[in-house]
Protein backbone atom coordinates (compact mmCIF):
# COMPACT_ATOMS: atom_id res chain seq x y z
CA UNK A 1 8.59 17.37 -4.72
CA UNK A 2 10.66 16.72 -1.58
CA UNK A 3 13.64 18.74 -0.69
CA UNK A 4 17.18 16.71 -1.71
CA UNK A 5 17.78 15.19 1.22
CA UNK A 6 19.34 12.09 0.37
CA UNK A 7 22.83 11.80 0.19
CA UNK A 8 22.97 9.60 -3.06
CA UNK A 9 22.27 10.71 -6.55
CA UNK A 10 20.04 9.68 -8.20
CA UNK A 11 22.17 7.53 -10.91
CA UNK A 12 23.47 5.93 -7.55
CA UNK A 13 20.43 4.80 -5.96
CA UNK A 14 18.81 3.50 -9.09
CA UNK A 15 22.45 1.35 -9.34
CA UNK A 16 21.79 -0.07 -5.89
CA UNK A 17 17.71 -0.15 -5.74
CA UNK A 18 16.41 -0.54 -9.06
CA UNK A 19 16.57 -4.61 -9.31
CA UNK A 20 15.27 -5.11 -5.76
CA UNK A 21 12.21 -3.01 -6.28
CA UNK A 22 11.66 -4.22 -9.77
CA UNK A 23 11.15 -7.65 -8.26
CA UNK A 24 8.65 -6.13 -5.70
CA UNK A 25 6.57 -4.68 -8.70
CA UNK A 26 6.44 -7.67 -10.45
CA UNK A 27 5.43 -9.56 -7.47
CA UNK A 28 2.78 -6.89 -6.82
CA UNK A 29 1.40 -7.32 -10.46
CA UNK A 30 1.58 -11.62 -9.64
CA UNK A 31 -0.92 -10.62 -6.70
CA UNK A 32 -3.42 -8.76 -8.70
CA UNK A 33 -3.22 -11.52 -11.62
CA UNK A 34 -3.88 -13.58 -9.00
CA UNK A 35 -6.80 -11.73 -7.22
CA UNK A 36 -7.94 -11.55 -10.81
CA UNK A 37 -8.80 -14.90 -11.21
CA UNK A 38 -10.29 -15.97 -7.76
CA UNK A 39 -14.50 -15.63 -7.82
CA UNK A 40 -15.42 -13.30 -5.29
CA UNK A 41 -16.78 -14.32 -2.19
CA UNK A 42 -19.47 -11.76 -1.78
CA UNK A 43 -20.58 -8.63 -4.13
CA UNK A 44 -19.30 -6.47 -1.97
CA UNK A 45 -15.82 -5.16 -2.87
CA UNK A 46 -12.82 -5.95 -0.14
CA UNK A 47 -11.95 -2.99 1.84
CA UNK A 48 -8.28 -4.28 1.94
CA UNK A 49 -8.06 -4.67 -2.19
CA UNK A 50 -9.90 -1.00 -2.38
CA UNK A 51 -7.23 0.37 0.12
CA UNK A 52 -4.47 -1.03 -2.17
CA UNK A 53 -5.75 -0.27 -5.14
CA UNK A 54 -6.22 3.45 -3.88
CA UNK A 55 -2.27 2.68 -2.66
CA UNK A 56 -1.12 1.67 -6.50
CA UNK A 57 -2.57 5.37 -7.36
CA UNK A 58 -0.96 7.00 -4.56
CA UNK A 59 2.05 5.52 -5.98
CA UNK A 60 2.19 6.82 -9.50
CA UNK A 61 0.37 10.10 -8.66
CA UNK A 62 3.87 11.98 -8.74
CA UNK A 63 3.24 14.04 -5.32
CA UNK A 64 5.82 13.80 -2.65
CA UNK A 65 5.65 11.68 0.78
CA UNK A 66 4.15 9.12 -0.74
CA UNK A 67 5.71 6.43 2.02
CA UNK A 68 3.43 8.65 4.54
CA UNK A 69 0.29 8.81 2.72
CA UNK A 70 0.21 4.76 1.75
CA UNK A 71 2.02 4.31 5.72
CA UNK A 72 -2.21 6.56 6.47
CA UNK A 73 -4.25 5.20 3.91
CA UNK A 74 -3.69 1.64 5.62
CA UNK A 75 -4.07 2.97 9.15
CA UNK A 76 -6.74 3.50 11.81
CA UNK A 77 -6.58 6.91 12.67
CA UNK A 78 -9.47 6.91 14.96
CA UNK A 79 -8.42 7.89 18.63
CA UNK A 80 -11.17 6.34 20.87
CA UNK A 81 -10.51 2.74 21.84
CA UNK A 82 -13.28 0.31 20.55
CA UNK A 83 -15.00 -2.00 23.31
CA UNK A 84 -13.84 -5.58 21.91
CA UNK A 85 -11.55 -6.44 19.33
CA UNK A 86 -13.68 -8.85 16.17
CA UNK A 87 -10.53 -10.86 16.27
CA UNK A 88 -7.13 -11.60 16.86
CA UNK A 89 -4.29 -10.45 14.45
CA UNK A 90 -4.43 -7.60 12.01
CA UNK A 91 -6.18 -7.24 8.96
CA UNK A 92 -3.58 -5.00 7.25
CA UNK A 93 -6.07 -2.39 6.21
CA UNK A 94 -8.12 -0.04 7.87
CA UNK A 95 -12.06 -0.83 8.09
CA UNK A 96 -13.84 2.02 8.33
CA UNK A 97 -17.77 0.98 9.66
């Protein structure tokens, strides 16, 4: 668990936090309903929908600096520069080849 380092307690932050992210899990759980219902496009499973999935149990899996590991688990780590991009714009989740 992390060290107290935040200068609320915890009754406090829950008072000003709690409804905000409440709405962000239920619009999370809209998303997968959602996903749930489209076919797939191909029987391979979508790197970006594995990466969050692996993010929802990074969530709940009660270790600390969780903000850190999801902030990772979504980003290229590799250091040397590949020789064209495949496209413009991000794809939000790292693809490893």
């Amino acid at each position: 668990m992390a060290a107290n380092t935040c200068p609320l307690t915890r009754d406090r932050a829950m008072d000003l936090y709690f409804m905000e992210h409440r709405a962000k899990l239920i619009d999370l759980a809209a998303f997968l309903d959602r996903i749930d219902r489209t076919p797939a496009a191909s029987s391979t499973p979508d790197f970006r929908l594995t990466a969050f999935m692996h993010g929802v149990g990074i969530l709940s899996d009660g270790k600390s600096d969780r903000a850190r590991r999801v902030l990772e688990l979504f980003s290229d780590l590799t250091t040397e520069p590949i020789p064209k991009a495949p496209m413009k714009g991000a794809l939000g989740a790292y693809q490893k080849s």
